[in-house]
N, C-alpha and C. Protein backbone atom coordinates (compact mmCIF):
# COMPACT_ATOMS: atom_id res chain seq x y z
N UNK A 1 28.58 84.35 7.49
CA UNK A 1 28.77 84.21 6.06
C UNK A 1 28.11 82.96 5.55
N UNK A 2 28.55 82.37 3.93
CA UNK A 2 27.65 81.41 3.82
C UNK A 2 28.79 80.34 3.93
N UNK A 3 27.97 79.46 3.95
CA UNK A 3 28.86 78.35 4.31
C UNK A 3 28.99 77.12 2.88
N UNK A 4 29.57 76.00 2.65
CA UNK A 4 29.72 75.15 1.74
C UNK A 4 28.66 74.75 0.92
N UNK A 5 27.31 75.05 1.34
CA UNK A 5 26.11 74.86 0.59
C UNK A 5 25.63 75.66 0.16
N UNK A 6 26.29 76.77 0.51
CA UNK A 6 25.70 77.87 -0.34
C UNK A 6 24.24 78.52 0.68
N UNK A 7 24.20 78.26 1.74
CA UNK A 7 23.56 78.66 2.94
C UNK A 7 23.56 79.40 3.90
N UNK A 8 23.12 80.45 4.36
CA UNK A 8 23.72 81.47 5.75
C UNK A 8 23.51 80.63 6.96
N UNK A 9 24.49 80.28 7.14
CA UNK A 9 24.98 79.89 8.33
C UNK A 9 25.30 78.43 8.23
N UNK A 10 25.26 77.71 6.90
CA UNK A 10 25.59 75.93 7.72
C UNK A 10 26.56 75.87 7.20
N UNK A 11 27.95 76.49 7.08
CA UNK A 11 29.30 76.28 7.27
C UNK A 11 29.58 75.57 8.07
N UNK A 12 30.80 74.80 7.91
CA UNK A 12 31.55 73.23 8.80
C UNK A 12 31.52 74.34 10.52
N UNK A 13 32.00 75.79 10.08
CA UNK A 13 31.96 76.41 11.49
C UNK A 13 31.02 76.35 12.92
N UNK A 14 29.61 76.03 11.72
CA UNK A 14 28.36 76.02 12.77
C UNK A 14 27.48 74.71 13.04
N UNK A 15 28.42 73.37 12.19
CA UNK A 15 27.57 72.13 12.33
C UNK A 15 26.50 71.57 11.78
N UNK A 16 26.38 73.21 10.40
CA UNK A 16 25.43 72.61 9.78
C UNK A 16 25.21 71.55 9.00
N UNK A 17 24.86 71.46 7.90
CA UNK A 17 24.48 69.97 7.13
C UNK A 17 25.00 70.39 5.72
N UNK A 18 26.22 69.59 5.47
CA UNK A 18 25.99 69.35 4.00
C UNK A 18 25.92 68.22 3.35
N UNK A 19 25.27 67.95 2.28
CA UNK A 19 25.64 66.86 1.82
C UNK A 19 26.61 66.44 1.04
N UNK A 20 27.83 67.45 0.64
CA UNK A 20 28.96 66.76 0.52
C UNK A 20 30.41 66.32 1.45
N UNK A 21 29.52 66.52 2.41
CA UNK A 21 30.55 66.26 4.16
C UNK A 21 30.34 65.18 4.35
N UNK A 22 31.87 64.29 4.52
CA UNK A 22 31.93 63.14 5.09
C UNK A 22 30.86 62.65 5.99
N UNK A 23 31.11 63.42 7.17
CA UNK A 23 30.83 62.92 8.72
C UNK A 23 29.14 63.16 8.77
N UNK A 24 28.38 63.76 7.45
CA UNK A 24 27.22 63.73 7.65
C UNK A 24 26.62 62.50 6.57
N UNK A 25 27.52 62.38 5.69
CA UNK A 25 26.68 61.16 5.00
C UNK A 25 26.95 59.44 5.12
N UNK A 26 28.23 59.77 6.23
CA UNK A 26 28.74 58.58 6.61
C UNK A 26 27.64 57.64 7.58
N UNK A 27 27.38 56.43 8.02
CA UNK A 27 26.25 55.72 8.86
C UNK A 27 26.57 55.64 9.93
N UNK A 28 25.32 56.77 10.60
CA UNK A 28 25.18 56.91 12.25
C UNK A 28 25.58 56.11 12.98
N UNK A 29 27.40 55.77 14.04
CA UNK A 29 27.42 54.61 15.02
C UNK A 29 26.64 54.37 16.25
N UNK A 30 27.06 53.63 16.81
CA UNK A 30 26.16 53.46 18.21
C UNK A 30 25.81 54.21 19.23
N UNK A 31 27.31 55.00 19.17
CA UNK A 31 27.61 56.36 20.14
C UNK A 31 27.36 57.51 19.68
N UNK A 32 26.48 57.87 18.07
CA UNK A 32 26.65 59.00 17.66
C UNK A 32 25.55 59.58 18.36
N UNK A 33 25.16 60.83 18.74
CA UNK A 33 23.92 61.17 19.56
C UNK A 33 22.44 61.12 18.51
N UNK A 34 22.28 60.74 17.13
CA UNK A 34 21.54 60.53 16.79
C UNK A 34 21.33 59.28 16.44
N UNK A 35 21.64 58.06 17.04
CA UNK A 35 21.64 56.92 16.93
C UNK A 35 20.52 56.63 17.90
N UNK A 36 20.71 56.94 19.36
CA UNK A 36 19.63 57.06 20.08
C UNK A 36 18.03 57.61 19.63
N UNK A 37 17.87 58.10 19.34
CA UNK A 37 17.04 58.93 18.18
C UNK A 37 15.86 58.17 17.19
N UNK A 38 17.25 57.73 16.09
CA UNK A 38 16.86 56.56 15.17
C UNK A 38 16.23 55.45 15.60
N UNK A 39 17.03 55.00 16.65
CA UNK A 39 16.07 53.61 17.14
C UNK A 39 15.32 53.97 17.92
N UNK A 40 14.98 54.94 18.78
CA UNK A 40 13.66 55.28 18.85
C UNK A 40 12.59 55.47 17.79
N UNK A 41 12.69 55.94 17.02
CA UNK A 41 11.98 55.70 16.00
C UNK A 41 11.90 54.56 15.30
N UNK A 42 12.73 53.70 14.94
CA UNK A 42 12.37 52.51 14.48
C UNK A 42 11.44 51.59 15.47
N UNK A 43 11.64 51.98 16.82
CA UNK A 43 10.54 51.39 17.92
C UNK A 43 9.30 51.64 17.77
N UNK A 44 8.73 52.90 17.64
CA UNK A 44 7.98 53.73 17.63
C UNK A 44 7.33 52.95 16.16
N UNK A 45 7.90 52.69 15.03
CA UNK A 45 7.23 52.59 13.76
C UNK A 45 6.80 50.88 14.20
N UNK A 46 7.54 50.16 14.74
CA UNK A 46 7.37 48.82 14.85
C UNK A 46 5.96 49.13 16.14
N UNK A 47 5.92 49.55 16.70
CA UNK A 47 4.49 49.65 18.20
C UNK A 47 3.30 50.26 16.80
N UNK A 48 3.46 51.08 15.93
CA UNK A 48 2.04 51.41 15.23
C UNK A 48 1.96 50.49 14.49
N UNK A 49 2.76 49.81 13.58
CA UNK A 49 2.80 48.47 13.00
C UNK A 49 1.87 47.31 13.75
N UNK A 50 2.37 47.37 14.61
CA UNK A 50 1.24 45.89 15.28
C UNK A 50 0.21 46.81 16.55
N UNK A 51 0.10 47.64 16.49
CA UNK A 51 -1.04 48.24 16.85
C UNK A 51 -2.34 48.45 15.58
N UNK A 52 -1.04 48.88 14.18
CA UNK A 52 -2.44 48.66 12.80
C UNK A 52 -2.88 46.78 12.84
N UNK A 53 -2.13 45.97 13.00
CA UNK A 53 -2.74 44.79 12.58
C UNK A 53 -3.33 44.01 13.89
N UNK A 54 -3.20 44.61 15.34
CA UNK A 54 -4.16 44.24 15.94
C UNK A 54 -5.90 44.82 15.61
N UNK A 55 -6.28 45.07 14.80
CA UNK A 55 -7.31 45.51 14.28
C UNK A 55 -8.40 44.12 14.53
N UNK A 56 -9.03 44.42 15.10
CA UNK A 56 -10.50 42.78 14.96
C UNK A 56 -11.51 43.25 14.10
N UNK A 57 -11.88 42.36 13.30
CA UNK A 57 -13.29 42.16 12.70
C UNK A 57 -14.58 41.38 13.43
N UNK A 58 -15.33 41.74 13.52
CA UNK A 58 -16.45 41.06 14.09
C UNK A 58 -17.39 41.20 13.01
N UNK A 59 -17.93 40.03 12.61
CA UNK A 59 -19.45 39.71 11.70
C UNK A 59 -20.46 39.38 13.06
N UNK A 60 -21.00 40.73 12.88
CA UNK A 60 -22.33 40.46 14.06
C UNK A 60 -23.60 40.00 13.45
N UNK A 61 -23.86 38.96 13.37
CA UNK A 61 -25.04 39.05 12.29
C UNK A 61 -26.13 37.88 12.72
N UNK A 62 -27.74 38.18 13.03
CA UNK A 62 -28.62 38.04 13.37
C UNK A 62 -29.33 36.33 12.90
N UNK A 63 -29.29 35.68 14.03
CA UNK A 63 -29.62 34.25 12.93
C UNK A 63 -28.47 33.05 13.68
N UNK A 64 -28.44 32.28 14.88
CA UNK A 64 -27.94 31.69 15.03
C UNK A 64 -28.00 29.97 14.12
N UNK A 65 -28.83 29.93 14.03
CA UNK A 65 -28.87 28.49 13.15
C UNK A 65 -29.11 28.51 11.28
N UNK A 66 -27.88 28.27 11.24
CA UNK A 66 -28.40 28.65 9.47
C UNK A 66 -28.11 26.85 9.17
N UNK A 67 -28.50 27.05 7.01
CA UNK A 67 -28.15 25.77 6.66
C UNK A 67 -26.88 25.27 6.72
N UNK A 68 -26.56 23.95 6.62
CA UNK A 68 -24.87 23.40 7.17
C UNK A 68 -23.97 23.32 5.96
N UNK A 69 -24.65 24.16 4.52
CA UNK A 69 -23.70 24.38 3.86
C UNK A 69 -22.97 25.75 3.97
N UNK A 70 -24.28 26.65 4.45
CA UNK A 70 -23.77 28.05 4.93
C UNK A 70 -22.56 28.23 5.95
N UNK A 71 -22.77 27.02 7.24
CA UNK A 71 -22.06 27.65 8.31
C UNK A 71 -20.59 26.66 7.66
N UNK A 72 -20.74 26.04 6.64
CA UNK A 72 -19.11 25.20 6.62
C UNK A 72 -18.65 26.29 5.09
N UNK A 73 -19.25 26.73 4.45
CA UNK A 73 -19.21 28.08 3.86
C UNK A 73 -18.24 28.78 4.37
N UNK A 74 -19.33 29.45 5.33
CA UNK A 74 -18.69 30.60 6.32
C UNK A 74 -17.38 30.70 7.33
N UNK A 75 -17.44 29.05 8.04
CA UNK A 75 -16.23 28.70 8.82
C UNK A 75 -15.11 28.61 7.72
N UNK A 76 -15.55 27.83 6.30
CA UNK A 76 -14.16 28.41 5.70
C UNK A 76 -13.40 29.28 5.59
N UNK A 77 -13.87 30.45 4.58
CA UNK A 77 -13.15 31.76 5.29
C UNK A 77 -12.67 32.35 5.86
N UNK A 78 -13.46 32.45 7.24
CA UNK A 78 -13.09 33.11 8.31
C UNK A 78 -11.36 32.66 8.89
N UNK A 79 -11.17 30.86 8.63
CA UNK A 79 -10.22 30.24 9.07
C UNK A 79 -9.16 30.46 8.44
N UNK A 80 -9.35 31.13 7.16
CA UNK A 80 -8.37 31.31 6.02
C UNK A 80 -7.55 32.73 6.37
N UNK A 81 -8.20 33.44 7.14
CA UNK A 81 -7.21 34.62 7.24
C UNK A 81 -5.96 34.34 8.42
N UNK A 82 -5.02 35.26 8.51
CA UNK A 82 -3.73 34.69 9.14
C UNK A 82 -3.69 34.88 10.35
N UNK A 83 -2.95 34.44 11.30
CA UNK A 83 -3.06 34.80 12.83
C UNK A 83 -2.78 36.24 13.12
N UNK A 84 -2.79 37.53 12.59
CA UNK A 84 -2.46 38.49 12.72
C UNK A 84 -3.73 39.30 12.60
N UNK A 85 -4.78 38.47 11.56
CA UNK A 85 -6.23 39.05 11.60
C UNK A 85 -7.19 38.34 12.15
N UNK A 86 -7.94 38.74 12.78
CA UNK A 86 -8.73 37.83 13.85
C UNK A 86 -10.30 38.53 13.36
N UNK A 87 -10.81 37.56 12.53
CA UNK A 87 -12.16 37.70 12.12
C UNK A 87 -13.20 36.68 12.62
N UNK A 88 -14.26 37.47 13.63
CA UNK A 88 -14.90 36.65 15.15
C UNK A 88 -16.64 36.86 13.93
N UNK A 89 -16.86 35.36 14.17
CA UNK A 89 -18.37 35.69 13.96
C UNK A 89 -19.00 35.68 15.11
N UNK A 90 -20.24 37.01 15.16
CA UNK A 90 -20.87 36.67 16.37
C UNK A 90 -22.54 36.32 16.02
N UNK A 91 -22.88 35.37 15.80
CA UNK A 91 -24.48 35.03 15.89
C UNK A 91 -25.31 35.87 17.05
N UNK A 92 -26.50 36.56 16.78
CA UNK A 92 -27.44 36.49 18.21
C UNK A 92 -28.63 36.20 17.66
N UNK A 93 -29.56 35.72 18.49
CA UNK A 93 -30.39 34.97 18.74
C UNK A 93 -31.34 35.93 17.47
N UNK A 94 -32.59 35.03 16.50
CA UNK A 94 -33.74 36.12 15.96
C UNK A 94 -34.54 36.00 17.00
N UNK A 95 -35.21 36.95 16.99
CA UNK A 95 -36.78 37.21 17.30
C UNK A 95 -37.54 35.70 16.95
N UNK A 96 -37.82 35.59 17.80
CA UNK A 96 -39.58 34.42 17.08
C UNK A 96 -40.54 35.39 16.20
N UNK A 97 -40.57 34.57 15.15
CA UNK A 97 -41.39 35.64 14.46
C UNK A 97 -43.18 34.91 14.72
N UNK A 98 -43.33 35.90 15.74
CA UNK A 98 -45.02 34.86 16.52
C UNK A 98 -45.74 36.35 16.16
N UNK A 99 -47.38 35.50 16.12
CA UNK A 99 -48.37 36.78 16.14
C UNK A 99 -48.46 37.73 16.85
N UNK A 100 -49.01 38.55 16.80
CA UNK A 100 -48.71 40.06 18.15
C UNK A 100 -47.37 40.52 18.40
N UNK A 101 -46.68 40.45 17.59
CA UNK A 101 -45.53 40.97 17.56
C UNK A 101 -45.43 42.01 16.62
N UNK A 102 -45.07 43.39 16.26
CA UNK A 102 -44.83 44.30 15.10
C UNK A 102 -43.46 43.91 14.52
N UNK A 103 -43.42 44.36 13.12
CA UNK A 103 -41.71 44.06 12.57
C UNK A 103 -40.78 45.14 13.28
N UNK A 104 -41.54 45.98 13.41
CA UNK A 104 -40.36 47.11 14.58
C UNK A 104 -40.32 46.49 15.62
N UNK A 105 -41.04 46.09 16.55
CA UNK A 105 -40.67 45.59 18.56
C UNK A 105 -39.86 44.44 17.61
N UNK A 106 -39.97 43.29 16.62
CA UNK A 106 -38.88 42.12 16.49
C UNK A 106 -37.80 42.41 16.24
N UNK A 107 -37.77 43.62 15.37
CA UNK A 107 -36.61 44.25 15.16
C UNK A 107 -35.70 44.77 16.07
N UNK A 108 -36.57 45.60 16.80
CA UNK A 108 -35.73 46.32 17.82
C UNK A 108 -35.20 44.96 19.14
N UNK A 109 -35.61 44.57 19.76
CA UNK A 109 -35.51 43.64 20.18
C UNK A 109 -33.90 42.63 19.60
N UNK A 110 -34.28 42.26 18.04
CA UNK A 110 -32.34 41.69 17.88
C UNK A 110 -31.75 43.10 17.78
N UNK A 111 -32.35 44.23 17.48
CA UNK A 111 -31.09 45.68 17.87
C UNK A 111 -30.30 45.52 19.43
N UNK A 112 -31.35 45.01 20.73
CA UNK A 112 -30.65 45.31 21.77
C UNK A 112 -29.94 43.61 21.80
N UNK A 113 -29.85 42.93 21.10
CA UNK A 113 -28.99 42.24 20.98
C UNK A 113 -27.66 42.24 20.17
N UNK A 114 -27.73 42.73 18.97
CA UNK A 114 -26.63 42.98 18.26
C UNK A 114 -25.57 44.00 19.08
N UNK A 115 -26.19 44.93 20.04
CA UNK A 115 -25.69 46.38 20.99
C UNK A 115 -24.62 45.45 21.51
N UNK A 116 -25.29 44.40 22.08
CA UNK A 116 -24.58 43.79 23.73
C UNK A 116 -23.53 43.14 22.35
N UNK A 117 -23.34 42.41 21.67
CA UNK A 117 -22.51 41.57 20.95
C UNK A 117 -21.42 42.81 20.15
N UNK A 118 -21.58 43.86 20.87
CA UNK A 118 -20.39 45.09 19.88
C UNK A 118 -19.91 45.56 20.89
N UNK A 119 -18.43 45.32 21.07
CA UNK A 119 -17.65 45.65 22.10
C UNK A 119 -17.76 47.60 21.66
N UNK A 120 -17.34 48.53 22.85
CA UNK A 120 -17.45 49.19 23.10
C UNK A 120 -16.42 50.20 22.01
N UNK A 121 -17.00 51.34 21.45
CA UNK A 121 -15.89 52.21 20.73
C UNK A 121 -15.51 51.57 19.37
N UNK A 122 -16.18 50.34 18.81
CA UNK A 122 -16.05 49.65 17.57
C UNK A 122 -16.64 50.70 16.22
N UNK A 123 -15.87 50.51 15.03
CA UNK A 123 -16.58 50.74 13.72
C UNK A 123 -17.85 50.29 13.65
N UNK A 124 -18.96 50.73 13.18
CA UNK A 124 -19.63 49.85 13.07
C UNK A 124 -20.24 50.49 11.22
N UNK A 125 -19.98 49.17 11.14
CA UNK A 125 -20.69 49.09 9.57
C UNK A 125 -21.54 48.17 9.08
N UNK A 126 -22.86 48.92 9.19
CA UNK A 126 -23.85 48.30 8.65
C UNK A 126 -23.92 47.79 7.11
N UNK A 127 -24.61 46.61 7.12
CA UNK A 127 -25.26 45.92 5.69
C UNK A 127 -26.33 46.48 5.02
N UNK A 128 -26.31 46.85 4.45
CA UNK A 128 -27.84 47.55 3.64
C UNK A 128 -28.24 47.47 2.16
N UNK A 129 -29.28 47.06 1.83
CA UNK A 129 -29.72 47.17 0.17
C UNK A 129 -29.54 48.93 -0.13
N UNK A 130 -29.41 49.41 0.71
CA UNK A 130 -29.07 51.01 0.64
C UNK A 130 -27.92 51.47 0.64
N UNK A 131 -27.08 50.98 0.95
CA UNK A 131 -25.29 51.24 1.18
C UNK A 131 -24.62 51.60 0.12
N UNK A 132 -23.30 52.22 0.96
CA UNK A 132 -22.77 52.06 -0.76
C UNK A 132 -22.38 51.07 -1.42
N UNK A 133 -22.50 50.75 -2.70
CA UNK A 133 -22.01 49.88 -3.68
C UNK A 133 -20.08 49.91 -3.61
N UNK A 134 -18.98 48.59 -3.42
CA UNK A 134 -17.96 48.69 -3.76
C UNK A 134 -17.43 47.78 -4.20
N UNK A 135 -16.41 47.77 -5.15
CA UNK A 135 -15.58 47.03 -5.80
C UNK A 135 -14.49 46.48 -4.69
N UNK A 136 -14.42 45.08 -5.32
CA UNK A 136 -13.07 44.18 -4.49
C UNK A 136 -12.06 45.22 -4.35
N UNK A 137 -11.96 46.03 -4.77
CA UNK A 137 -10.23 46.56 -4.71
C UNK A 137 -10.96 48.29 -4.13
N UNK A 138 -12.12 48.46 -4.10
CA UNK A 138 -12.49 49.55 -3.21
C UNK A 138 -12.73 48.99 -1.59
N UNK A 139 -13.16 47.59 -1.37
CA UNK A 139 -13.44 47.28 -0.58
C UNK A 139 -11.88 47.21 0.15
N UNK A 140 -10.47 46.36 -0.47
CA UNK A 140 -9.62 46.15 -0.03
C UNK A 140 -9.17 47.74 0.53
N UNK A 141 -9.69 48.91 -0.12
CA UNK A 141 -9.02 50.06 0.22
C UNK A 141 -9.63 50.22 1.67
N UNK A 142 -10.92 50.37 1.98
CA UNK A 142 -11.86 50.16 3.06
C UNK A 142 -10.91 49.37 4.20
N UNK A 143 -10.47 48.70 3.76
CA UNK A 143 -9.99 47.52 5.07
C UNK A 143 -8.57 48.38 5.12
N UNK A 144 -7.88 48.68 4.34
CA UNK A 144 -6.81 49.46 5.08
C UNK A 144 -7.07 51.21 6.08
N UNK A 145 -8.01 51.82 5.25
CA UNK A 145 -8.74 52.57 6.27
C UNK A 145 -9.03 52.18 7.42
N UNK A 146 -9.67 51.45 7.59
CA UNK A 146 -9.92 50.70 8.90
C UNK A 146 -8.85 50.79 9.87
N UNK A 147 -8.01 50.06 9.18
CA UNK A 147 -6.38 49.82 9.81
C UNK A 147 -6.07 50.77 10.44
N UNK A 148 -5.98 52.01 9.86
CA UNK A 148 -5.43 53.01 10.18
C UNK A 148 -6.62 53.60 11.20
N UNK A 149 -7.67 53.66 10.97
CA UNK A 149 -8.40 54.70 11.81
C UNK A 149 -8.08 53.96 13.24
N UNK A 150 -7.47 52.45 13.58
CA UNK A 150 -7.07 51.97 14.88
C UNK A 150 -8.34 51.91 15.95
N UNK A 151 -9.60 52.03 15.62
CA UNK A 151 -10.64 51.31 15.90
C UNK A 151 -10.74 49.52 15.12
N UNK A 152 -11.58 48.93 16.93
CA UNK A 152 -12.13 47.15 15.95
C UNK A 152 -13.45 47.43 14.76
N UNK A 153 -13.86 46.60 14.05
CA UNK A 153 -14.54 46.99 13.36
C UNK A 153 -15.83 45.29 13.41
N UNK A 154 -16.78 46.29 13.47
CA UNK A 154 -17.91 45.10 13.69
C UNK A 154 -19.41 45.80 12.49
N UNK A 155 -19.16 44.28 11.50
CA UNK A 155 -19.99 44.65 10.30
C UNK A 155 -21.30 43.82 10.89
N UNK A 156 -22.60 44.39 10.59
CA UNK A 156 -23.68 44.03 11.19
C UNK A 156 -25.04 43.79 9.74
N UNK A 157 -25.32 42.52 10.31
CA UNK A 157 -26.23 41.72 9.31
C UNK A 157 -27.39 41.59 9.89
N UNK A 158 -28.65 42.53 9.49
CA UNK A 158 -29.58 42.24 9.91
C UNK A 158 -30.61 40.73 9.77
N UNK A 159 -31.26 40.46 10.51
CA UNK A 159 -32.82 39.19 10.21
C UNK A 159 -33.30 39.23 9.22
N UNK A 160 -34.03 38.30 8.72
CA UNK A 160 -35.02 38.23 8.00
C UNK A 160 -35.75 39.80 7.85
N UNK A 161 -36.19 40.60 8.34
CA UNK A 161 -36.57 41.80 8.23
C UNK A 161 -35.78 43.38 8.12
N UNK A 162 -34.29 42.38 8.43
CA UNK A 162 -33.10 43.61 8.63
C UNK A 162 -33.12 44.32 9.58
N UNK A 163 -32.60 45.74 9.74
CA UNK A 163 -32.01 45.99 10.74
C UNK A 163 -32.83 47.35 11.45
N UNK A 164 -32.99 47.26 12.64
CA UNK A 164 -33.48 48.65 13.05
C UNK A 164 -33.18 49.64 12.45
N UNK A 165 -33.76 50.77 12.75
CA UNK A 165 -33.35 52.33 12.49
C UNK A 165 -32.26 52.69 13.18
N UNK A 166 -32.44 52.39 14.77
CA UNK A 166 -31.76 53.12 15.31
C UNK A 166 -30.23 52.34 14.87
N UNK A 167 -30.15 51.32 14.87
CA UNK A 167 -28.41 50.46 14.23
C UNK A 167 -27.95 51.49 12.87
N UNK A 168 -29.27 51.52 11.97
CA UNK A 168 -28.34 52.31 10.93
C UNK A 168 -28.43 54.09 11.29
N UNK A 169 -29.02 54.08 11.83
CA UNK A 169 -28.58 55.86 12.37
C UNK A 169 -27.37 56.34 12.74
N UNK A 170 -27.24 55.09 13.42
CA UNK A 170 -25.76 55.38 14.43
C UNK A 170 -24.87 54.73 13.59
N UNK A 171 -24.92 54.07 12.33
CA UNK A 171 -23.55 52.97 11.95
C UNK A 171 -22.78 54.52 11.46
N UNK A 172 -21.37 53.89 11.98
CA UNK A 172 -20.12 54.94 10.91
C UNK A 172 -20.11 54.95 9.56
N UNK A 173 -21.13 53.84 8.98
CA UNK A 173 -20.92 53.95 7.19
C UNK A 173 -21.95 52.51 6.94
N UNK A 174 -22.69 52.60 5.48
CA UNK A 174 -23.25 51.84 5.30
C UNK A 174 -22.94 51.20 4.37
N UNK A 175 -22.53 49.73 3.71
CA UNK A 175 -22.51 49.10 2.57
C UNK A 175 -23.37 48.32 1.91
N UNK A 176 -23.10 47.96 1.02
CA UNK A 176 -24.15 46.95 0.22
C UNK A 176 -23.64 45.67 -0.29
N UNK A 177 -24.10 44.50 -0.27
CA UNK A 177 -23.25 43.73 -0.80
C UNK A 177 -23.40 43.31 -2.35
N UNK A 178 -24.84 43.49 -2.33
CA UNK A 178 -25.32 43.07 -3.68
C UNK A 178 -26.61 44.15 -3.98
N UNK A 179 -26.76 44.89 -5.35
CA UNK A 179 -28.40 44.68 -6.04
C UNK A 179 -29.20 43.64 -5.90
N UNK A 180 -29.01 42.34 -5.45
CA UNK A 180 -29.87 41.41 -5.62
C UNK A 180 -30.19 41.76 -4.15
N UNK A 181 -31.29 40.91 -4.01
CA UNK A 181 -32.12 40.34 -2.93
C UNK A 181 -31.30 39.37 -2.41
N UNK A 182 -30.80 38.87 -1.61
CA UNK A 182 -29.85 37.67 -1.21
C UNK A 182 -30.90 36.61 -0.11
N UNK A 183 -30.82 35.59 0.00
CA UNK A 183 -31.19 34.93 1.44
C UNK A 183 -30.46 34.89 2.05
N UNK A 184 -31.06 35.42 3.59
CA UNK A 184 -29.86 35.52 4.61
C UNK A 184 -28.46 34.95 4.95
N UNK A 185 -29.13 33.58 4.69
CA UNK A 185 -27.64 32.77 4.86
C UNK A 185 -26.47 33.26 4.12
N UNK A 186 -26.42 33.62 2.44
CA UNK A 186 -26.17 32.92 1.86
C UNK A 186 -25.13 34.96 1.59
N UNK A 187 -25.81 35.56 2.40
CA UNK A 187 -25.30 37.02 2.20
C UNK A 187 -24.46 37.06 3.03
N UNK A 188 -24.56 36.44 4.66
CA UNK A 188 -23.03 35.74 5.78
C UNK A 188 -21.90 35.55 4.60
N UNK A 189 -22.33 34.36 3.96
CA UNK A 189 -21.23 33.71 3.32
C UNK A 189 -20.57 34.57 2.21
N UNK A 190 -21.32 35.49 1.88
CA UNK A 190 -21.02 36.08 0.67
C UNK A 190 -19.88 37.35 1.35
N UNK A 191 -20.20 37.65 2.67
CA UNK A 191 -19.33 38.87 3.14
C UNK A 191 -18.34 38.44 3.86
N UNK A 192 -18.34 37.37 4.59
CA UNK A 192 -17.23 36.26 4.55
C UNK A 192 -15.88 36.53 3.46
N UNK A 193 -16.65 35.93 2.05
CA UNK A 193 -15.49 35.99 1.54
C UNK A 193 -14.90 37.04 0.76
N UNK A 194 -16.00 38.03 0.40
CA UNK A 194 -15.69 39.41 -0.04
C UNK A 194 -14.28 39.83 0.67
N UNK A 195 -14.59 39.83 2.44
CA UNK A 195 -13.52 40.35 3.28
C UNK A 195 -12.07 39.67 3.03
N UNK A 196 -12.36 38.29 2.59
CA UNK A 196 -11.12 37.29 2.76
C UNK A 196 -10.10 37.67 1.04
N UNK A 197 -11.24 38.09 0.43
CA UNK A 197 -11.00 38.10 -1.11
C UNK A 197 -10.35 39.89 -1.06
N UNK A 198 -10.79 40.76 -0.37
CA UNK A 198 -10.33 42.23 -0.01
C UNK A 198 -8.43 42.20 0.67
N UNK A 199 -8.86 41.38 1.79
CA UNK A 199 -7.60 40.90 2.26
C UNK A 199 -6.64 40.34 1.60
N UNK A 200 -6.48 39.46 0.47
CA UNK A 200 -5.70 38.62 -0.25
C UNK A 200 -5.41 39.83 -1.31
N UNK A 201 -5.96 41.13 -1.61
CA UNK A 201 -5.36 42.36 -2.60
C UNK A 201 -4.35 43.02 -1.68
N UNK A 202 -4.63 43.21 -0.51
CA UNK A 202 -3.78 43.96 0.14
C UNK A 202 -2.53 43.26 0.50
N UNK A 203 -2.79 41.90 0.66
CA UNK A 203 -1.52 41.06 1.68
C UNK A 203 -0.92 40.33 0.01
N UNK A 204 -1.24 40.77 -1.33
CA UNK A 204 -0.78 40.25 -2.56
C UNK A 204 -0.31 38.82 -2.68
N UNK A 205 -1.86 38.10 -2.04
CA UNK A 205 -1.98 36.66 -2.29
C UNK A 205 -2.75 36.53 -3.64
N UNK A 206 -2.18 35.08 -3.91
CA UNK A 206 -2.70 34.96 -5.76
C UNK A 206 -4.53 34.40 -5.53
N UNK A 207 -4.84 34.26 -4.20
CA UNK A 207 -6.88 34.27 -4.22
C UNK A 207 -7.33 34.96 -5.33
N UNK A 208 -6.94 36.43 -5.13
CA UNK A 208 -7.87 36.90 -6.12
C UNK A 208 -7.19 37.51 -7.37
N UNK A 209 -8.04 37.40 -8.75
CA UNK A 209 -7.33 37.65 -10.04
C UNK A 209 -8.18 38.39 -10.30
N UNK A 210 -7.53 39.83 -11.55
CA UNK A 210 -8.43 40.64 -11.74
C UNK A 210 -8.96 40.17 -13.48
């Protein structure tokens, strides 16, 4: 028959659920058999929780010696995010840009360097005057994607000549930072703080104002 909810079969007879029954809206004790349960699950939500914010950033980007306003620029930032986000710059070496060299072999050449400086199974998102165009608060959406997809993520800055083919063939997604033309240095620093300025929308620090 039906039971107190107006249901076939969840009458008090069969244990079903109502919600005007004491013993079901009263708070689960220690011994109730769904208590065990619950805090499994509250375990379970706390392990994906700090599995999303072990997430790494890596700035792989081509050009070990820049100017010393760039790299105290750049070290700002990076230092500004919290111990829970770990944003690694990795410099590798340019090419000498010497005669008898093509812009493809210099190119390719920091490609098999940028390879070795990207840990294995990483995002990789390339820099490009071709990328897509995004807003601070599209970008902040980007970084929670990230989060979630539970891959590290390593954004890659090409040389003076930019970046192989084969780097952007293979990147998972391409961005842009600017329409302008940037000098190298000064495009580090600029994605630096884009990321730090993305981060401060999501973690609703007063950095950035709209």
């Amino acid at each position: 028959g039906q039971g107190a909810c107006g249901q076939e079969g969840a009458g008090p007879q069969d244990g079903g659920f109502c919600a005007g029954r004491k013993e079901d809206t009263d708070p689960v004790g220690p011994d109730h058999p769904r208590a065990g349960h619950e805090a499994r699950s509250r375990e379970e939500g706390r392990a994906v929780a700090q599995d999303v914010a072990r997430m790494k950033l890596a700035l792989v980007a081509v050009g070990q010696r820049l100017p010393a306003w760039a790299e105290t620029a750049c070290e700002d930032y990076l230092k500004r995010f919290p111990a829970d986000w770990r944003v690694e710059l990795k410099a590798v070496k340019a090419e000498p840009r010497t005669q008898g060299k093509t812009v493809d072999a210099m190119k390719a050449a920091e490609a098999q360097r940028i390879e070795a400086a990207c840990a294995r199974g990483v995002r990789r998102v390339v820099l490009d005057e071709r990328g897509t165009r995004l807003t601070t608060q599209q970008l902040a959406q980007r970084l929670q994607a990230w989060q979630l997809d539970g891959r590290d993520v390593a954004l890659l800055i090409g040389g003076p000549d930019g970046l192989a083919d084969t780097l952007k063939d293979g990147a998972d997604e391409t961005l842009r930072l600017s329409d302008l033309t940037l000098p190298h240095a000064f495009a580090r620093v600029l994605l630096a703080e884009a990321l730090y300025r993305a981060w401060s929308v999501n973690a609703g620090h007063p950095y950035h104002r709209e």
